[in-house]
N, C-alpha and C. Protein backbone atom coordinates (compact mmCIF):
# COMPACT_ATOMS: atom_id res chain seq x y z
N UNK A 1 0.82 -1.18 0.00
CA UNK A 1 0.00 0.00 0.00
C UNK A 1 0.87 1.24 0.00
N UNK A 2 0.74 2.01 -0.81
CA UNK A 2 1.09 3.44 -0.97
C UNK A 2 0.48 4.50 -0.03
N UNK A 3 1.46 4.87 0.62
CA UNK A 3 0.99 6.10 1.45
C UNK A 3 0.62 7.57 0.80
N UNK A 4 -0.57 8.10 0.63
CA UNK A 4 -0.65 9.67 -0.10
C UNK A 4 -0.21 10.28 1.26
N UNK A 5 0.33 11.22 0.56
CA UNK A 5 0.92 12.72 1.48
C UNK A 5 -0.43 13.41 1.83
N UNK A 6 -0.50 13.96 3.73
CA UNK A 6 -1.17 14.01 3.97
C UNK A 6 -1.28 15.77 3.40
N UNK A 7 -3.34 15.64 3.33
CA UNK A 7 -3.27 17.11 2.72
C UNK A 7 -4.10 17.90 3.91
N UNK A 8 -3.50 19.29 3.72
CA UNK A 8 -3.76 20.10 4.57
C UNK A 8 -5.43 20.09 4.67
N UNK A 9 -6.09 20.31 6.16
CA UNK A 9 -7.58 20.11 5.97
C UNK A 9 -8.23 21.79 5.39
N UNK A 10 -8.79 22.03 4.92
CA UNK A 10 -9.52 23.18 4.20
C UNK A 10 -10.03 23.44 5.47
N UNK A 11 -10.18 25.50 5.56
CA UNK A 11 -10.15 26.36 6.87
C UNK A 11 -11.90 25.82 6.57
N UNK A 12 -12.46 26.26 7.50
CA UNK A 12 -13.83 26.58 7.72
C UNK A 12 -13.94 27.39 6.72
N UNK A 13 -15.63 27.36 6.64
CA UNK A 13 -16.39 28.12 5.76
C UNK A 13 -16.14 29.98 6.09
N UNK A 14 -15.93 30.20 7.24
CA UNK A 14 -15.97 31.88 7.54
C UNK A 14 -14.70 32.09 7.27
N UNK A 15 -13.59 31.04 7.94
CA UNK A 15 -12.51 31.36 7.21
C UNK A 15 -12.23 31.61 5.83
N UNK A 16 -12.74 30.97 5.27
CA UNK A 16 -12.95 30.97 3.73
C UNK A 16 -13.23 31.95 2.93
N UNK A 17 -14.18 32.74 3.51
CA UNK A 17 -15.01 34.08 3.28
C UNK A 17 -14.31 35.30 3.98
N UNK A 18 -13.82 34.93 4.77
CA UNK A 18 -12.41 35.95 5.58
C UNK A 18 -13.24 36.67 6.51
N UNK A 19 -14.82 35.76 6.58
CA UNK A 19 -15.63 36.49 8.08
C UNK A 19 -15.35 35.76 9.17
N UNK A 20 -16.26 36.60 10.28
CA UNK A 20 -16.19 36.10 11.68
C UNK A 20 -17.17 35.51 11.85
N UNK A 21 -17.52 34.67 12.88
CA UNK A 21 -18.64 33.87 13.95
C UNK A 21 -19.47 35.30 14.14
N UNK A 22 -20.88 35.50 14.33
CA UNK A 22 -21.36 36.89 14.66
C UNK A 22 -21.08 36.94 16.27
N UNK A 23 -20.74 35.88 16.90
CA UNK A 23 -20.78 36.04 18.40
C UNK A 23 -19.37 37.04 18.60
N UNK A 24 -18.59 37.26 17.49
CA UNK A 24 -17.70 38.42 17.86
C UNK A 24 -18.22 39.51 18.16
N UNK A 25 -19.25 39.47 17.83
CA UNK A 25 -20.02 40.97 17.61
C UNK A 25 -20.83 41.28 18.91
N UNK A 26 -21.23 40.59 19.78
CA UNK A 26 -21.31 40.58 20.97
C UNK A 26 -20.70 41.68 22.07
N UNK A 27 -21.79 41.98 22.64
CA UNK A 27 -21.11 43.13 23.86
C UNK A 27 -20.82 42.28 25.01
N UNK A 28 -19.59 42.50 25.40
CA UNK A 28 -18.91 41.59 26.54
C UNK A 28 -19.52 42.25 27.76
N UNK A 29 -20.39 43.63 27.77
CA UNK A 29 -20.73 44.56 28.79
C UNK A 29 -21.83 43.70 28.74
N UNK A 30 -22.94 44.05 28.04
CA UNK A 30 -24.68 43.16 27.49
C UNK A 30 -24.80 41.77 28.20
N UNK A 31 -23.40 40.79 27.49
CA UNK A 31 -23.39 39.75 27.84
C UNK A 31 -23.63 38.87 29.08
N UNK A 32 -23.35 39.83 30.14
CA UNK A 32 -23.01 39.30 31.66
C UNK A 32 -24.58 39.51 31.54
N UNK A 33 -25.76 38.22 32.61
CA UNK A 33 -26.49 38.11 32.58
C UNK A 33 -27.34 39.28 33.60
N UNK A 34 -26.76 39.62 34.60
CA UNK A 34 -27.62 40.28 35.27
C UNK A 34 -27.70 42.00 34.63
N UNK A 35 -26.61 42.29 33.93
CA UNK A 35 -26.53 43.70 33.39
C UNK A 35 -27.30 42.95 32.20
N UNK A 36 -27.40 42.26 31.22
CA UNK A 36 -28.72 42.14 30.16
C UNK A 36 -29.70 42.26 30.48
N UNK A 37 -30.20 41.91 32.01
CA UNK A 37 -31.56 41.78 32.38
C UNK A 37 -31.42 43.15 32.38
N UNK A 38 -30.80 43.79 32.90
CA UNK A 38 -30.73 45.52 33.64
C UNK A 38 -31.46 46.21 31.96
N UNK A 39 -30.50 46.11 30.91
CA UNK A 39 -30.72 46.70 29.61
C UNK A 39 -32.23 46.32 29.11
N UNK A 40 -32.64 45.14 29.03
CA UNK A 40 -34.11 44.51 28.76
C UNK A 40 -35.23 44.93 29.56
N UNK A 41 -34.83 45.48 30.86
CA UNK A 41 -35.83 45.99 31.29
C UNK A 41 -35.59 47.38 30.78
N UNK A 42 -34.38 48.18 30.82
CA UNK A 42 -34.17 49.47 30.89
C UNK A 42 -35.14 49.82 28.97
N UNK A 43 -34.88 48.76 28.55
CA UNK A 43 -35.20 49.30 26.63
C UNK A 43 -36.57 48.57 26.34
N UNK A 44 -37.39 48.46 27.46
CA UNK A 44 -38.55 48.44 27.57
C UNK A 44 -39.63 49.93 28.02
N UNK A 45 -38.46 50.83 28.38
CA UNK A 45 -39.31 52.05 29.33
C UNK A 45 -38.30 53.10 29.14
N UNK A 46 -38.52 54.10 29.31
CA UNK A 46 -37.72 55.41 29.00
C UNK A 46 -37.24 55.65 30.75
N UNK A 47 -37.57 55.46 31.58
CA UNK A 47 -36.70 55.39 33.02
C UNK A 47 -37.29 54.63 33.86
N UNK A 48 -36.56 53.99 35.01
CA UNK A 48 -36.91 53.22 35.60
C UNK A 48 -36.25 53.54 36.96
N UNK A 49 -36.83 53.36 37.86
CA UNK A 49 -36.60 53.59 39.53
C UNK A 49 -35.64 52.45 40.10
N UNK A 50 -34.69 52.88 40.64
CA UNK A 50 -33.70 51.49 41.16
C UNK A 50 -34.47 51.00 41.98
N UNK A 51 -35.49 50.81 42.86
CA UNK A 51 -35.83 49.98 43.25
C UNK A 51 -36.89 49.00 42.79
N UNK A 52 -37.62 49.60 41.88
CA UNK A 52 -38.34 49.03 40.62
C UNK A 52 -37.59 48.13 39.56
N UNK A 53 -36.48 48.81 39.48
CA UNK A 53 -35.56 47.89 38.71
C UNK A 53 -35.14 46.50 39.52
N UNK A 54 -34.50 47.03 40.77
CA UNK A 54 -34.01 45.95 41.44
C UNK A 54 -35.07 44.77 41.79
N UNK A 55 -36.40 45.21 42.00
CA UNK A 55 -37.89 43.79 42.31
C UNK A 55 -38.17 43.50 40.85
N UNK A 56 -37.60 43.91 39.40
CA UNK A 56 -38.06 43.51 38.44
C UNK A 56 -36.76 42.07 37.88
N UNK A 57 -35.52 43.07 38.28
CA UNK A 57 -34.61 41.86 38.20
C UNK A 57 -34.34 40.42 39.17
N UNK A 58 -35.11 41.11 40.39
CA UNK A 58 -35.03 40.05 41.39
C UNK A 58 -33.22 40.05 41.78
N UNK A 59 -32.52 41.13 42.09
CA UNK A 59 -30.81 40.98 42.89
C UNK A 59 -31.32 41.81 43.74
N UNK A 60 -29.90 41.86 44.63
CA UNK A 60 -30.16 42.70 45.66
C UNK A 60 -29.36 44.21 45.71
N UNK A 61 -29.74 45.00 46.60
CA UNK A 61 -29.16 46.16 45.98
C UNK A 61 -27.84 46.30 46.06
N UNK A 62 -26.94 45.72 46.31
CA UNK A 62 -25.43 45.91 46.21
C UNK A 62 -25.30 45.30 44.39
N UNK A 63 -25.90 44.12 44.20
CA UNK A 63 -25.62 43.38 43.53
C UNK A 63 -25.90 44.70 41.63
N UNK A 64 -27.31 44.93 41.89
CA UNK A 64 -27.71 46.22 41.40
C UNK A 64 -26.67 47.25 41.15
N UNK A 65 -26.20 47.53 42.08
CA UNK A 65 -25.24 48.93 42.07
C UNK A 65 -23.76 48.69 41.36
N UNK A 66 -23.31 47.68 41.66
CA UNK A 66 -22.16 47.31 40.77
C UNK A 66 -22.12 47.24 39.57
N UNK A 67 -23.88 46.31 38.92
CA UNK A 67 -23.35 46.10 37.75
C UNK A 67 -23.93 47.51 37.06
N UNK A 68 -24.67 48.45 37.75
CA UNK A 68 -25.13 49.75 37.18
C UNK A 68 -23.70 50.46 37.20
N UNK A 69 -22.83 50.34 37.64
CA UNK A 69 -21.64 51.12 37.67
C UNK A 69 -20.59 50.66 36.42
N UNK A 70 -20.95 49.44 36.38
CA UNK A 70 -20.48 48.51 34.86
C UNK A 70 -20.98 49.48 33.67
N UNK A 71 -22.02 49.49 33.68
CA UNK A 71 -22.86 50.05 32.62
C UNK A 71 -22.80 51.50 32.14
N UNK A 72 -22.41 52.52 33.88
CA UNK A 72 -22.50 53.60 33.45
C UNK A 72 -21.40 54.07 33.29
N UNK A 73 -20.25 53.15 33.45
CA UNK A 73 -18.58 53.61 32.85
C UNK A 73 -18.61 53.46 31.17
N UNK A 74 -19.46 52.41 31.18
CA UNK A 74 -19.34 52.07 29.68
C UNK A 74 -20.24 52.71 28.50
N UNK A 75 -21.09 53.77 29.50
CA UNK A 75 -21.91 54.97 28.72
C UNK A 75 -23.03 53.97 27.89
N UNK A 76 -23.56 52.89 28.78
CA UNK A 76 -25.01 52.91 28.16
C UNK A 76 -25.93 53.30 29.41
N UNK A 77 -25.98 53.60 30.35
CA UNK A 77 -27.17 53.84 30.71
C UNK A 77 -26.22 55.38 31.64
N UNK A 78 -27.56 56.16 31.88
CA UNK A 78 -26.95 57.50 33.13
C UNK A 78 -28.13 56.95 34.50
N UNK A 79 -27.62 57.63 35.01
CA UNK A 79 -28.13 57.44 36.42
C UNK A 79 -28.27 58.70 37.18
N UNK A 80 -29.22 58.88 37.62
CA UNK A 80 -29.71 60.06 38.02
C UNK A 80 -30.10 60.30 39.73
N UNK A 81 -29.16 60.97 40.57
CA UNK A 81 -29.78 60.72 41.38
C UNK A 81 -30.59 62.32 41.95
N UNK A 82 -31.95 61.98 42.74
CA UNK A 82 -32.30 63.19 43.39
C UNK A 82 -33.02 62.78 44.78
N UNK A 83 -33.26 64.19 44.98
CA UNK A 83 -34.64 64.08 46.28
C UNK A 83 -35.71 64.12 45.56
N UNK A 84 -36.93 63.12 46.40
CA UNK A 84 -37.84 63.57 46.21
C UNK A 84 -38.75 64.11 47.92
N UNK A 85 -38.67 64.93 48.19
CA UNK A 85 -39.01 65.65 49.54
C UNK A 85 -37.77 65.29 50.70
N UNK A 86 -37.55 64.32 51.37
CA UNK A 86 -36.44 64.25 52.35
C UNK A 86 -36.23 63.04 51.63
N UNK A 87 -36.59 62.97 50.98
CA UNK A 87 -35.90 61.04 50.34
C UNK A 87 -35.12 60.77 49.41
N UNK A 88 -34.22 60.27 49.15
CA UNK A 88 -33.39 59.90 48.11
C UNK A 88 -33.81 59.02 46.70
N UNK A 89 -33.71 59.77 45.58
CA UNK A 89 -34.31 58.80 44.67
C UNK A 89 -33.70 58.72 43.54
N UNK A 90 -32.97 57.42 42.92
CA UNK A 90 -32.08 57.22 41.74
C UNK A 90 -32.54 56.38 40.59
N UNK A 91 -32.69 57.19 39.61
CA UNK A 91 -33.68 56.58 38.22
C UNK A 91 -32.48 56.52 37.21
N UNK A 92 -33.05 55.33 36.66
CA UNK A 92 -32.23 54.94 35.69
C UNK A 92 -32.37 54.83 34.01
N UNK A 93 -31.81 55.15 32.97
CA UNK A 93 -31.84 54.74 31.91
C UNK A 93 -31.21 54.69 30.86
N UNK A 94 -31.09 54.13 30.19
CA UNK A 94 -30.57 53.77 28.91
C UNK A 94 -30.12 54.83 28.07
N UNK A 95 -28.94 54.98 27.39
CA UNK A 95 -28.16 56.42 26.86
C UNK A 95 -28.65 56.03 25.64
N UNK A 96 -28.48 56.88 24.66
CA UNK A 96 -28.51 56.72 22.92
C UNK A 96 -27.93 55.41 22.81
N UNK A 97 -26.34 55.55 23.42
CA UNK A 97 -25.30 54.21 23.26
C UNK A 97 -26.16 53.24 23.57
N UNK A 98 -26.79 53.31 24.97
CA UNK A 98 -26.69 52.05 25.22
C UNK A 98 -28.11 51.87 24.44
N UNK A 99 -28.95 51.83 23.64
CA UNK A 99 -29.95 51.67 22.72
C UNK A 99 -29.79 50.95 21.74
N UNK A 100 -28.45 51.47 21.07
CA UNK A 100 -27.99 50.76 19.89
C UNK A 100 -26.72 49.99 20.74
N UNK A 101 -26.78 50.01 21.54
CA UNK A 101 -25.46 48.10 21.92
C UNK A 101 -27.04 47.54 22.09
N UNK A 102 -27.58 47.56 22.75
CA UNK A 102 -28.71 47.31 23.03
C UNK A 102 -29.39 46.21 22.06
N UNK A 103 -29.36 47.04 21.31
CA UNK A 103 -30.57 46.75 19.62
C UNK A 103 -29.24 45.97 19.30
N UNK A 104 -28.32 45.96 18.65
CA UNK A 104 -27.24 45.52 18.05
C UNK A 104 -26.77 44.04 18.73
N UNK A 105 -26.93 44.16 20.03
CA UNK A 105 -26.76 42.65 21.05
C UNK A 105 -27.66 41.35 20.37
N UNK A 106 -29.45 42.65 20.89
CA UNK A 106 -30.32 41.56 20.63
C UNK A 106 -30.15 41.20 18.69
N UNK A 107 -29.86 41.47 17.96
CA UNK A 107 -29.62 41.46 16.60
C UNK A 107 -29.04 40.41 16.15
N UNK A 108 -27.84 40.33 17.02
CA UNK A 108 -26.64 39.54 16.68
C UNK A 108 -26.87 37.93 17.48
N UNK A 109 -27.82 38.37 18.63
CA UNK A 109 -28.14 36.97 19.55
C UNK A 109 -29.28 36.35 18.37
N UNK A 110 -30.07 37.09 17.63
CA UNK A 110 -31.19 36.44 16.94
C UNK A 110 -30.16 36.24 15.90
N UNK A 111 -29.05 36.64 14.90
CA UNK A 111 -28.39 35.99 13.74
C UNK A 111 -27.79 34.63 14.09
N UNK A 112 -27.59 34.60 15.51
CA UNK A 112 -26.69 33.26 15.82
C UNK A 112 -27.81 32.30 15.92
N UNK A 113 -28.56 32.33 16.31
CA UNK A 113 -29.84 31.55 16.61
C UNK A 113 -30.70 31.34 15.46
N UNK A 114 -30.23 31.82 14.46
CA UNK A 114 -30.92 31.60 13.13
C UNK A 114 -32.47 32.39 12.29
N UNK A 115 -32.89 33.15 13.64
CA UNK A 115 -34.35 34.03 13.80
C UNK A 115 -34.00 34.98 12.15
């Protein structure tokens, strides 16, 4: 038996095309599950009350505050805080940015999924 010389295996199909997987396209910010929930509720409503937010996501408020601090370094959502009479009150929402990472996340999660 004659041995053939082994042949190199052919790249993948994206390789081929010199594209990427769309999951590159993915926001590594979006991605983390409890800041997606944060955005899905936030791009459902034009502002939302941190504590409304926090009984809609079901965390607790430390847990809340961190990943809102995630979010608002990364300029999708502002955070607003005021009084309302002697009380403290911090509303939240979604920037232009974070609208289109937003829209662009859910986009790219429905291209991978085939929708």
């Amino acid at each position: 038996m004659s041995k053939q010389p082994a042949q190199a295996e052919s790249p993948a199909p994206q390789e081929q095309q010199g594209t990427q997987h769309p999951r590159h396209e993915l926001s590594e910010v979006l991605h983390q599950p409890v800041r997606f929930s944060i955005a899905a509720a936030l791009a459902r409503t034009e502002t939302m009350d941190f504590k409304d937010l926090r009984n809609t996501i079901q965390v607790s408020d430390s847990v809340l505050s961190k990943q809102l601090s995630t979010l608002e370094k990364s300029g999708f959502i502002e955070v607003k805080k005021a009084f309302v009479g002697k009380f403290p009150r911090t509303s939240v929402k979604l920037t232009a940015v974070g609208h289109q990472a937003w829209e662009h996340h859910i986009a790219t999660l429905r291209l991978i999924a085939g929708d």
